[in-house]
C-alpha atoms as a PDB file:
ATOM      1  CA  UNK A   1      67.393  94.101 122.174  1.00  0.00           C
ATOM      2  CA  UNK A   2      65.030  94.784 125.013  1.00  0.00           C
ATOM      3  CA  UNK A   3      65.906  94.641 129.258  1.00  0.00           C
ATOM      4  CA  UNK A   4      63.435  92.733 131.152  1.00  0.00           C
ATOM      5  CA  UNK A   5      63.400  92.945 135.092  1.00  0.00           C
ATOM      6  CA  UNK A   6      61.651  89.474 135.889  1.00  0.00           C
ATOM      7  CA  UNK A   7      61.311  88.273 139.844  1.00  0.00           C
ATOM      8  CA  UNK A   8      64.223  85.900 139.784  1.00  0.00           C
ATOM      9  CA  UNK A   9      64.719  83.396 142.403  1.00  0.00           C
ATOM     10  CA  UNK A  10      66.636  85.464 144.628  1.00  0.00           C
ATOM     11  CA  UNK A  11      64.949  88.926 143.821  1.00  0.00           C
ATOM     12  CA  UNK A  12      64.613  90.935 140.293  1.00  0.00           C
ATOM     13  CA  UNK A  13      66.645  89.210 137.902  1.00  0.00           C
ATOM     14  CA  UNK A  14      67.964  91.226 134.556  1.00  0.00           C
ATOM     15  CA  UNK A  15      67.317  89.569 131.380  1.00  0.00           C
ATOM     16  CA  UNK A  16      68.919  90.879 128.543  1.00  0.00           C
ATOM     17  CA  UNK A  17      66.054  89.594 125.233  1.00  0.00           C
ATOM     18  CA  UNK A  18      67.915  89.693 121.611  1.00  0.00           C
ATOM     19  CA  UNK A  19      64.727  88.692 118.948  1.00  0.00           C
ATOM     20  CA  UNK A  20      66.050  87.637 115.593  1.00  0.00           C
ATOM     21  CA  UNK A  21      65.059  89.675 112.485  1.00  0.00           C
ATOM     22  CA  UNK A  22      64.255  86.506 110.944  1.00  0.00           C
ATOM     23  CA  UNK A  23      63.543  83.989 113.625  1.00  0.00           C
ATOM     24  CA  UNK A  24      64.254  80.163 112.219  1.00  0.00           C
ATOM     25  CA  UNK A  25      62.893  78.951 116.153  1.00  0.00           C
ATOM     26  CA  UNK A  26      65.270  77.888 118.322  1.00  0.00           C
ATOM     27  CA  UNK A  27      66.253  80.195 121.154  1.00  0.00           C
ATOM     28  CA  UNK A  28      69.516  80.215 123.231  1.00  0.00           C
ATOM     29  CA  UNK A  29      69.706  81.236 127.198  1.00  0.00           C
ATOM     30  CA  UNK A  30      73.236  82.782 126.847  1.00  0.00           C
ATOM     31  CA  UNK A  31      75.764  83.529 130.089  1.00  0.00           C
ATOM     32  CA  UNK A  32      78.527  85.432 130.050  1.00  0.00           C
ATOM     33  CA  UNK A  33      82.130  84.700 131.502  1.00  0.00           C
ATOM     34  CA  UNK A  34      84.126  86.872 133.830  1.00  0.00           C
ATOM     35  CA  UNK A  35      85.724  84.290 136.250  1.00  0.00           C
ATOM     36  CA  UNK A  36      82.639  84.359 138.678  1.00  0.00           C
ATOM     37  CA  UNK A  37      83.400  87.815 140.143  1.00  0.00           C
ATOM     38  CA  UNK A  38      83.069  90.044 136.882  1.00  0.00           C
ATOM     39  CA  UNK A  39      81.358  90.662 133.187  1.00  0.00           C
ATOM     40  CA  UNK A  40      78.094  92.438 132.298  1.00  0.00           C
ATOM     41  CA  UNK A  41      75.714  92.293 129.960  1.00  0.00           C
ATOM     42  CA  UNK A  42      77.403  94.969 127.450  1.00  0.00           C
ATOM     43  CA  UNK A  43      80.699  93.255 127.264  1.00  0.00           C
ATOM     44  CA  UNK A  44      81.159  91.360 123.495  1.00  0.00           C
ATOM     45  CA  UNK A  45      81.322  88.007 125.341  1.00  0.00           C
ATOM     46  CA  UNK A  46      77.597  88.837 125.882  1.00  0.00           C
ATOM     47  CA  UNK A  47      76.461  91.900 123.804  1.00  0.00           C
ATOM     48  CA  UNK A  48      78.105  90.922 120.598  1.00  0.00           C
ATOM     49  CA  UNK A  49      77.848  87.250 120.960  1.00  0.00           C
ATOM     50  CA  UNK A  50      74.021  87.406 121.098  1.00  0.00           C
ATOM     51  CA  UNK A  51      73.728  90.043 118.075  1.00  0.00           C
ATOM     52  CA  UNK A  52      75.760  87.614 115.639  1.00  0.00           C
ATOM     53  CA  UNK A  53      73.595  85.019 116.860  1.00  0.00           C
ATOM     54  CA  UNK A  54      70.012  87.045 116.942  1.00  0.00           C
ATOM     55  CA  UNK A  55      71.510  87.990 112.563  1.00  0.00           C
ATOM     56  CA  UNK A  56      71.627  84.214 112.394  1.00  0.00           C
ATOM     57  CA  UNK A  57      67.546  83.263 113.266  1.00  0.00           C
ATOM     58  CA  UNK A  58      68.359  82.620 116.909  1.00  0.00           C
ATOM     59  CA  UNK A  59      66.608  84.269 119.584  1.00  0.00           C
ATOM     60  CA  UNK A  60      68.660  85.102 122.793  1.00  0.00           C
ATOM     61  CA  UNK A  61      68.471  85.653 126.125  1.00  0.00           C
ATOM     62  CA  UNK A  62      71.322  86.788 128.413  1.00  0.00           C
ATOM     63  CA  UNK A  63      71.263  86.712 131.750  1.00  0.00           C
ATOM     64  CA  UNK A  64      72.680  89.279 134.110  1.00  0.00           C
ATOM     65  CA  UNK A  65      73.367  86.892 136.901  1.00  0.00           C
ATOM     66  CA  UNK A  66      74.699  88.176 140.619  1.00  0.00           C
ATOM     67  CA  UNK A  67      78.785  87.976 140.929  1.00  0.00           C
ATOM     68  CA  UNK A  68      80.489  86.758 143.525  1.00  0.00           C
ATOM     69  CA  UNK A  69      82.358  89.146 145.671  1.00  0.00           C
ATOM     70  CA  UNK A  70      85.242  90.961 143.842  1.00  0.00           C
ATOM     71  CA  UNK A  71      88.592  90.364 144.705  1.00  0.00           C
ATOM     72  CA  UNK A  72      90.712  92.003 145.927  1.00  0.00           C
ATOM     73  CA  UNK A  73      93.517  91.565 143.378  1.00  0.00           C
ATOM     74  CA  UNK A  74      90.986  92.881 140.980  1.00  0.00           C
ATOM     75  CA  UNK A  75      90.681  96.810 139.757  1.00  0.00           C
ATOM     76  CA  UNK A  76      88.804  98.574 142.477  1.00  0.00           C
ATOM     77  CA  UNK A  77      87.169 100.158 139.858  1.00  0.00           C
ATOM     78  CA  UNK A  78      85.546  97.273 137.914  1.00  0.00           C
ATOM     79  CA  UNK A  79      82.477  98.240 139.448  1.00  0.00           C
ATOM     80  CA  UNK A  80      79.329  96.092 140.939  1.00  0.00           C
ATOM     81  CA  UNK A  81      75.746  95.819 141.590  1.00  0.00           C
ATOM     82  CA  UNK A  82      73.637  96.196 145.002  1.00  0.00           C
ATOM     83  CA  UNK A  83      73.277  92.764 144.212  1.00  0.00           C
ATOM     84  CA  UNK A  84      76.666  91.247 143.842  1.00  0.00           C
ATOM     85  CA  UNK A  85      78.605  90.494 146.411  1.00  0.00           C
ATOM     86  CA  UNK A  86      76.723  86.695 146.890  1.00  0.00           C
ATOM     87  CA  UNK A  87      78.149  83.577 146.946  1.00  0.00           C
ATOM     88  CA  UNK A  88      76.832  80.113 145.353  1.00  0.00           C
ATOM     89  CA  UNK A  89      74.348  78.813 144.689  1.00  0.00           C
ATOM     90  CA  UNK A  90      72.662  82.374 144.171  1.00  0.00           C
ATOM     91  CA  UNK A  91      73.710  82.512 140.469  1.00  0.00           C
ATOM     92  CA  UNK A  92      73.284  79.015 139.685  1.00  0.00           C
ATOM     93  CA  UNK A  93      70.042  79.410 140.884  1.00  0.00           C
ATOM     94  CA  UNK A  94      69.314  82.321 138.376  1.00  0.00           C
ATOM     95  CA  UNK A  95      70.852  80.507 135.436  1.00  0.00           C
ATOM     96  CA  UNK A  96      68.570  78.197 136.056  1.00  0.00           C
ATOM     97  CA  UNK A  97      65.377  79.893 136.565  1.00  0.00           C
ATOM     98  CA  UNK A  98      66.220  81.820 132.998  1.00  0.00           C
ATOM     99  CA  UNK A  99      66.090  78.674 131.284  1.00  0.00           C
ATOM    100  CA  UNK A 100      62.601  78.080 132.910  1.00  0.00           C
ATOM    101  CA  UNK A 101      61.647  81.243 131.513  1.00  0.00           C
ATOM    102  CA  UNK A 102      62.607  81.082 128.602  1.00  0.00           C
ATOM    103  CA  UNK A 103      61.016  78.031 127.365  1.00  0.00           C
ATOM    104  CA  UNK A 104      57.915  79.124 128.966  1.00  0.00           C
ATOM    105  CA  UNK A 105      57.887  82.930 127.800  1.00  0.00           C
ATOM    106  CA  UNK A 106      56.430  82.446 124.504  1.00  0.00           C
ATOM    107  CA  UNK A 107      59.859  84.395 122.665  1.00  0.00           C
ATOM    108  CA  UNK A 108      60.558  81.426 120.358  1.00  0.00           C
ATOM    109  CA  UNK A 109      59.005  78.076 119.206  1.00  0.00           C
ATOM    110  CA  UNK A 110      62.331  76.363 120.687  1.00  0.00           C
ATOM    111  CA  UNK A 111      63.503  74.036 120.897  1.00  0.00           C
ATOM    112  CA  UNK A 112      65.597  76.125 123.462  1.00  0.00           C
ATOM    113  CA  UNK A 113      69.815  75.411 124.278  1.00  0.00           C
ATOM    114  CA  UNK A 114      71.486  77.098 127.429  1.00  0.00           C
ATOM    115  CA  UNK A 115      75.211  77.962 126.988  1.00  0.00           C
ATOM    116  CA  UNK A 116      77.896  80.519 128.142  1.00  0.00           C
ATOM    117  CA  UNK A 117      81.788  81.380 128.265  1.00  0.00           C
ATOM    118  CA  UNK A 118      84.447  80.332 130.829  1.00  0.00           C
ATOM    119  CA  UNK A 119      82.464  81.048 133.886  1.00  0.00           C
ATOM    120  CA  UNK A 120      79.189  81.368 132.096  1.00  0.00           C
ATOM    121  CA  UNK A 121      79.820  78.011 131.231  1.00  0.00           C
ATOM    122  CA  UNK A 122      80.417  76.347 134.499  1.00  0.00           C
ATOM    123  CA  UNK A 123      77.088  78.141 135.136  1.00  0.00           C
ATOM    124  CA  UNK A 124      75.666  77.041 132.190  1.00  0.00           C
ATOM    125  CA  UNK A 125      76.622  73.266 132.404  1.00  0.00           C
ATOM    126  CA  UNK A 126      75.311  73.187 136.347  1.00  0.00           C
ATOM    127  CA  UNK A 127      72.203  74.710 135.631  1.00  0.00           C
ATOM    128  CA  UNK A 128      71.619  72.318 132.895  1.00  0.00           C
ATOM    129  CA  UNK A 129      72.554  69.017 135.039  1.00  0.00           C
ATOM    130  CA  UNK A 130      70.545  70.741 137.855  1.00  0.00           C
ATOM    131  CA  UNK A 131      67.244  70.717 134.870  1.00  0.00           C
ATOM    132  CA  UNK A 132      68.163  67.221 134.128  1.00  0.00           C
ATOM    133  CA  UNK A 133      67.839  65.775 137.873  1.00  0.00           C
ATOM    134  CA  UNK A 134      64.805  68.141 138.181  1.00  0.00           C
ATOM    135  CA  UNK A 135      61.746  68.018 136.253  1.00  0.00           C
ATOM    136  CA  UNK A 136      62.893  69.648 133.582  1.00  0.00           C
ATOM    137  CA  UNK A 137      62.704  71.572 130.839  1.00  0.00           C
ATOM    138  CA  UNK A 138      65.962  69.768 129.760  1.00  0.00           C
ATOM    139  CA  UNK A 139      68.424  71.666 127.004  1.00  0.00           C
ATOM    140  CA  UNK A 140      68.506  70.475 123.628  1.00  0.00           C
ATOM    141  CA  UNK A 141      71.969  71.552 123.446  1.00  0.00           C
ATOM    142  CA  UNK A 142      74.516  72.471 125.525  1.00  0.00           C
ATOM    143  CA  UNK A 143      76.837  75.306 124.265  1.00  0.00           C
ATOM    144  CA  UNK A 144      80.116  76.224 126.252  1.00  0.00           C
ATOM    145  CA  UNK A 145      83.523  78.382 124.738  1.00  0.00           C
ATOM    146  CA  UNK A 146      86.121  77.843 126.693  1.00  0.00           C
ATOM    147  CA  UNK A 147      84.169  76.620 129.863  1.00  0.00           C
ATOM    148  CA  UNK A 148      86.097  76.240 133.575  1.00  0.00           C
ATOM    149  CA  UNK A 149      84.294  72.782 134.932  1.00  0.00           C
ATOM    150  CA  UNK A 150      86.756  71.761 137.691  1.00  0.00           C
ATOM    151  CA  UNK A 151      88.028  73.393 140.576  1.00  0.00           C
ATOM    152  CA  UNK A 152      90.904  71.075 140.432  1.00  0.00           C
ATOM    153  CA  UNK A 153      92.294  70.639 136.938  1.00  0.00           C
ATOM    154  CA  UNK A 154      94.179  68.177 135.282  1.00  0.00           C
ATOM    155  CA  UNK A 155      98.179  68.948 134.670  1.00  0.00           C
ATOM    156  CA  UNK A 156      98.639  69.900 130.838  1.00  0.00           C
ATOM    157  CA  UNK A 157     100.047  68.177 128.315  1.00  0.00           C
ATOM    158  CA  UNK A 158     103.543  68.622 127.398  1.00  0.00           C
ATOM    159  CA  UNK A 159     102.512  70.400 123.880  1.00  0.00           C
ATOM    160  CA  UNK A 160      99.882  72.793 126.097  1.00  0.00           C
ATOM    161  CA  UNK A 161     102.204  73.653 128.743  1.00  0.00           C
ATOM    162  CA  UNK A 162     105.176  74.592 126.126  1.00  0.00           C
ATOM    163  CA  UNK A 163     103.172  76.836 124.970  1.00  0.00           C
ATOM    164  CA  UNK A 164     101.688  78.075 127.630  1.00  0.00           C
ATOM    165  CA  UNK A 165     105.537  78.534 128.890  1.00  0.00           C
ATOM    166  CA  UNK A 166     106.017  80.511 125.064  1.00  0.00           C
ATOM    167  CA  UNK A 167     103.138  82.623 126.050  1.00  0.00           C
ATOM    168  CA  UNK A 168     103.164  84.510 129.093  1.00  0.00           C
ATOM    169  CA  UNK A 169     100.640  86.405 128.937  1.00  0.00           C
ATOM    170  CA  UNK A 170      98.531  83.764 128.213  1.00  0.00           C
ATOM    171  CA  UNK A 171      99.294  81.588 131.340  1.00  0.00           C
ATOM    172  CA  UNK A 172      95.988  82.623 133.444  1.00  0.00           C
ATOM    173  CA  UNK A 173      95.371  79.951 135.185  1.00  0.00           C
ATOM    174  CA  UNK A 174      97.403  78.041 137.812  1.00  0.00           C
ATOM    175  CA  UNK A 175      96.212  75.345 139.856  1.00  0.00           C
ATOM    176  CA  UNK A 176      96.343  78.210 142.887  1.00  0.00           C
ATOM    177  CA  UNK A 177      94.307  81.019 140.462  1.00  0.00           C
ATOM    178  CA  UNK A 178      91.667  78.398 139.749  1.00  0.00           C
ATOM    179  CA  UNK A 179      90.933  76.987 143.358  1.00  0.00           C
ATOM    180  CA  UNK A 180      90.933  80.785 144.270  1.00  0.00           C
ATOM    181  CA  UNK A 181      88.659  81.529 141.616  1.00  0.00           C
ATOM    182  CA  UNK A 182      86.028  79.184 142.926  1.00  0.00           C
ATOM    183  CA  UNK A 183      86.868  79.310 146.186  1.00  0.00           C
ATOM    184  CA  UNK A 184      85.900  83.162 145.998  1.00  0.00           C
ATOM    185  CA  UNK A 185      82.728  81.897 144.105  1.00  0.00           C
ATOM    186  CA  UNK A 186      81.431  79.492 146.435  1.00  0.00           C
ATOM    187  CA  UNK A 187      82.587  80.825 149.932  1.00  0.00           C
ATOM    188  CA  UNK A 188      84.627  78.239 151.009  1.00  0.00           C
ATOM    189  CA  UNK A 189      86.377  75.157 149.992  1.00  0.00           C
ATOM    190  CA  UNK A 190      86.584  73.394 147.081  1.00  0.00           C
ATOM    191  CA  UNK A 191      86.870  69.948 148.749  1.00  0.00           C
ATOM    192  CA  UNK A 192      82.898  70.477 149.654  1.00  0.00           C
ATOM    193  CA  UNK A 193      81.509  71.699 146.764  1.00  0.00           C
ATOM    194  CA  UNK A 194      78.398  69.736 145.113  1.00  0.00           C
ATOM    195  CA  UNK A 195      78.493  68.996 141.412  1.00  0.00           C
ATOM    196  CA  UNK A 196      76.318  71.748 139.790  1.00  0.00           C
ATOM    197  CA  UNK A 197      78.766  73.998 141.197  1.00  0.00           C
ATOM    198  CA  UNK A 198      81.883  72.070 140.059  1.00  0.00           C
ATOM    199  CA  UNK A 199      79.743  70.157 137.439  1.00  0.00           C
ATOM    200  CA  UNK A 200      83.645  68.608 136.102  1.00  0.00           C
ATOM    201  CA  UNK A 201      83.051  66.585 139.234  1.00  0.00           C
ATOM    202  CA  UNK A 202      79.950  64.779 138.444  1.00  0.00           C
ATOM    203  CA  UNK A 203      80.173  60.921 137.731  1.00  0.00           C
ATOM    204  CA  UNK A 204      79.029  59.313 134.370  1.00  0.00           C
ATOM    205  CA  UNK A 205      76.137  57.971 136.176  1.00  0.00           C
ATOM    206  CA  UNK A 206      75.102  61.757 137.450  1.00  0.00           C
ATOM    207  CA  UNK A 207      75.859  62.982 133.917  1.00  0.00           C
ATOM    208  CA  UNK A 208      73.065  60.663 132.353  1.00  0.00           C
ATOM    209  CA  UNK A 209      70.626  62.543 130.017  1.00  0.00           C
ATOM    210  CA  UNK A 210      72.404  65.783 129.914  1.00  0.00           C
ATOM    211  CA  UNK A 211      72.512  67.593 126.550  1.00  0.00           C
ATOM    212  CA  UNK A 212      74.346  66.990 123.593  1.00  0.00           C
ATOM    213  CA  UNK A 213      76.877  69.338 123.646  1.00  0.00           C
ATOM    214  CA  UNK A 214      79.217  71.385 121.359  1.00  0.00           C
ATOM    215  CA  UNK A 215      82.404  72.939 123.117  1.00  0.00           C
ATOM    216  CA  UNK A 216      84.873  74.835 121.795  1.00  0.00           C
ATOM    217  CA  UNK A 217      88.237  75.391 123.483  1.00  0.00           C
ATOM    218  CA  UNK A 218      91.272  77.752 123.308  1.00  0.00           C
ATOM    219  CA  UNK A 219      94.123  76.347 121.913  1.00  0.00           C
ATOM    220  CA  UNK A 220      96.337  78.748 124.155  1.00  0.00           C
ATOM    221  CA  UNK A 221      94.270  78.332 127.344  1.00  0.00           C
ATOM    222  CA  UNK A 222      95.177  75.813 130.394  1.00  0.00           C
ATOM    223  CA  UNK A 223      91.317  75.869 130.662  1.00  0.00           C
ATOM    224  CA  UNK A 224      91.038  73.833 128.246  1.00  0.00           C
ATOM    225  CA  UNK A 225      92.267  70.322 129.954  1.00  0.00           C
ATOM    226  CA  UNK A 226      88.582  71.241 131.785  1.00  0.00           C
ATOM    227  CA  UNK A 227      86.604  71.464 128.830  1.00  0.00           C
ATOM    228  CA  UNK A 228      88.641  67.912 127.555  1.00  0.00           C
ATOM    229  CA  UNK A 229      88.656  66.278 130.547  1.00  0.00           C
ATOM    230  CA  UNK A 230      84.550  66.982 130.986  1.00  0.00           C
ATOM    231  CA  UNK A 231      83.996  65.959 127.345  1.00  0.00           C
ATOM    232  CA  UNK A 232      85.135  62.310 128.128  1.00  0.00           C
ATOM    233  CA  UNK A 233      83.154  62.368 131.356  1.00  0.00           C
ATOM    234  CA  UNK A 234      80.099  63.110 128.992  1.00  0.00           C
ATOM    235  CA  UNK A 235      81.376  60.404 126.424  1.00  0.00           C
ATOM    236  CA  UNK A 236      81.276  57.871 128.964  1.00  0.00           C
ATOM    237  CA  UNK A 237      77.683  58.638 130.038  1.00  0.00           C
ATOM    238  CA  UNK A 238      76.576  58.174 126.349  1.00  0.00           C
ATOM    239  CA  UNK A 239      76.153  61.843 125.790  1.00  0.00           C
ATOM    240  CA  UNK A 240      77.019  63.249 122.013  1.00  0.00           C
ATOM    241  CA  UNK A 241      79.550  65.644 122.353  1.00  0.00           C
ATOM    242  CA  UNK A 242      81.446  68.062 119.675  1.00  0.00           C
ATOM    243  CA  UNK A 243      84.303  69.083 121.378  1.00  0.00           C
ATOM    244  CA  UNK A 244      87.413  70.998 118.936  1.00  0.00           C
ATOM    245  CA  UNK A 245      89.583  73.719 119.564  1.00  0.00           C
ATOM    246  CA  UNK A 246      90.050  77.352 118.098  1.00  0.00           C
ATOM    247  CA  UNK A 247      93.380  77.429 116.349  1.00  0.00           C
ATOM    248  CA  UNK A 248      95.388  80.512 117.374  1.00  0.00           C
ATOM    249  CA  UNK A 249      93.426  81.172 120.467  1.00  0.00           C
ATOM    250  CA  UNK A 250      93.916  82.381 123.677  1.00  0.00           C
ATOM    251  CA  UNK A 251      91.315  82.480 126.241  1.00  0.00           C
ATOM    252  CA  UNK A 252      87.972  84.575 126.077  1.00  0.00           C
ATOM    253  CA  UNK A 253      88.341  84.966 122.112  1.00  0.00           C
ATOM    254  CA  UNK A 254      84.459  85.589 122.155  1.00  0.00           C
ATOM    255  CA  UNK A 255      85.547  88.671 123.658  1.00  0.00           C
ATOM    256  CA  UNK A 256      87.735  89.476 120.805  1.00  0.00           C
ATOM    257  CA  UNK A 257      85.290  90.269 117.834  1.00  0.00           C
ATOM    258  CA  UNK A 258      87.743  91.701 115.793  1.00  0.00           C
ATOM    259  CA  UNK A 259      89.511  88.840 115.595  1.00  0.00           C
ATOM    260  CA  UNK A 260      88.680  86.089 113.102  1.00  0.00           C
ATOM    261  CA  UNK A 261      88.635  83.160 115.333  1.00  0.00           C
ATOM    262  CA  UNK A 262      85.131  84.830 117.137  1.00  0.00           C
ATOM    263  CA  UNK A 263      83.251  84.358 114.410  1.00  0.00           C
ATOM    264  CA  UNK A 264      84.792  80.971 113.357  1.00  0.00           C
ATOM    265  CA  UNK A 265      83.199  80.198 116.944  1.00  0.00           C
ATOM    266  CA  UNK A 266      79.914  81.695 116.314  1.00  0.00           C
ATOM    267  CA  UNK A 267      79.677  79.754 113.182  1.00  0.00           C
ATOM    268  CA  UNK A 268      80.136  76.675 114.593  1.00  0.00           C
ATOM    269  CA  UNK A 269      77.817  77.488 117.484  1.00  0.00           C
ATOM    270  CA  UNK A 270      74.603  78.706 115.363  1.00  0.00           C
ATOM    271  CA  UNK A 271      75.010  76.030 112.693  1.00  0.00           C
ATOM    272  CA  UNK A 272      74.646  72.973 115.384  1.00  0.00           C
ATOM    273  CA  UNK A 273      71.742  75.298 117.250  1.00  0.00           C
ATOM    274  CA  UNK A 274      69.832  75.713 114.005  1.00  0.00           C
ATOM    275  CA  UNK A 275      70.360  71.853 113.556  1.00  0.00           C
ATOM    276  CA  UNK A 276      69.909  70.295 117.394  1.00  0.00           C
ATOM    277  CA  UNK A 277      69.577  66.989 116.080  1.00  0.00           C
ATOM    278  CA  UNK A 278      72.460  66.658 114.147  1.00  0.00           C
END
């Protein structure tokens, strides 16, 4: 792996460049989770999900985007940046300019897919709906674990929320933890927010020509009426979408290497990026 300090859209931007032993040609812009406000570039979400992709013929990049402001709630020692502290669109913005340079920096053939985890993949889906209104370089493929797409999420199921109830520990987020979540992220209020920062908002006429997509959800994880609920959005704009669950998870497996459902998820991942028309 090898840093690279390019000049971002909102001053140097860390990209984090993972070649593949045996490159097969596509690439994959990769963003890591940490609920807006946390996560780095060493964590497995990031680090280790880009090696088991790099063994697999994909070339990564991962992107140290700015964070929002820490909480307070949070560790005071989770540590930050100089440059975190910002609110949206700052690392929207950056999410998006990677993808630019990506395709454009020569490090694989392509074609090239953008994806991330929880919060990573918020960022991830924005920046791609963001390249599709733009003039492009469009995704082939979008690629989001356990993505948070709404600000406001839909009530779960009965089967979800008994076992959400069974699971304590695995009941992260409330209606109130999610609003705060992006409210920390963007500044302000939800009720304002445009859709490439709450891209579970955008209508099947604004989700036209985005990406196929493969998603893969926690089974354990009230996150995942997001992910669901944006996969039929997608449906209904014609967009092909792979959307399934990890059995046994809770959220942020990715993070969890040494657990067998990680790589189950990588798998699945690399197989439909080494095959973006399937």
């Amino acid at each position: 792996m090898n840093d690279i300090v390019v000049a971002g859209p909102h001053g140097p931007l860390t990209l984090r460049v993972y070649a593949a032993p045996e490159p097969a040609g596509p690439g994959l812009v990769w963003v890591h989770g940490g609920g807006f406000a946390g996560g780095d570039l060493d964590m497995p979400e990031a680090d280790w999900v880009a090696q088991r992709f790099a063994e697999r013929g994909i070339t990564v990049v991962s992107v140290d985007y700015a964070l929002a402001p820490l909480p307070a709630a949070w560790a005071a020692d989770a540590g930050s940046s100089p440059r975190d502290g910002v609110h949206y669109p700052i690392a929207s913005e950056e999410v998006e300019f990677a993808f630019r340079w990506a395709v454009d920096s020569g490090l694989a053939p392509g074609p090239w897919s953008l994806g991330g985890a929880s919060a990573g993949g918020n960022l991830a889906a924005g920046a791609a709906l963001r390249l599709v209104h733009s003039d492009g370089p469009v995704p082939a493929l979008a690629v989001l674990a356990y993505p948070t797409l709404h600000a406001v999420q839909s009530t779960p199921d009965a089967a979800l929320r008994a076992a959400l109830d069974a699971d304590p520990s695995a009941d992260l987020f409330s209606p109130e933890a999610v609003r705060g979540m992006y409210e920390n992220y963007l500044g302000g209020p939800v009720d304002s927010a445009d859709i490439y920062a709450v891209p579970g908002t955008a209508s099947a006429a604004e989700l036209v020509g985005f990406p196929a997509t493969i998603m893969i959800n926690g089974s354990v994880d009230e996150l995942r009426v997001s992910g669901e609920d944006f996969a039929r959005a997608l449906r209904a704009a014609d967009v092909e979408v792979d959307v399934s669950t990890e059995p046994d998870t809770t959220h942020g497996h990715l993070n969890r290497p040494e657990h067998r459902a990680a790589a189950a998820s990588i798998e699945r991942f690399a197989a439909r990026i080494l095959s973006p028309s399937a």
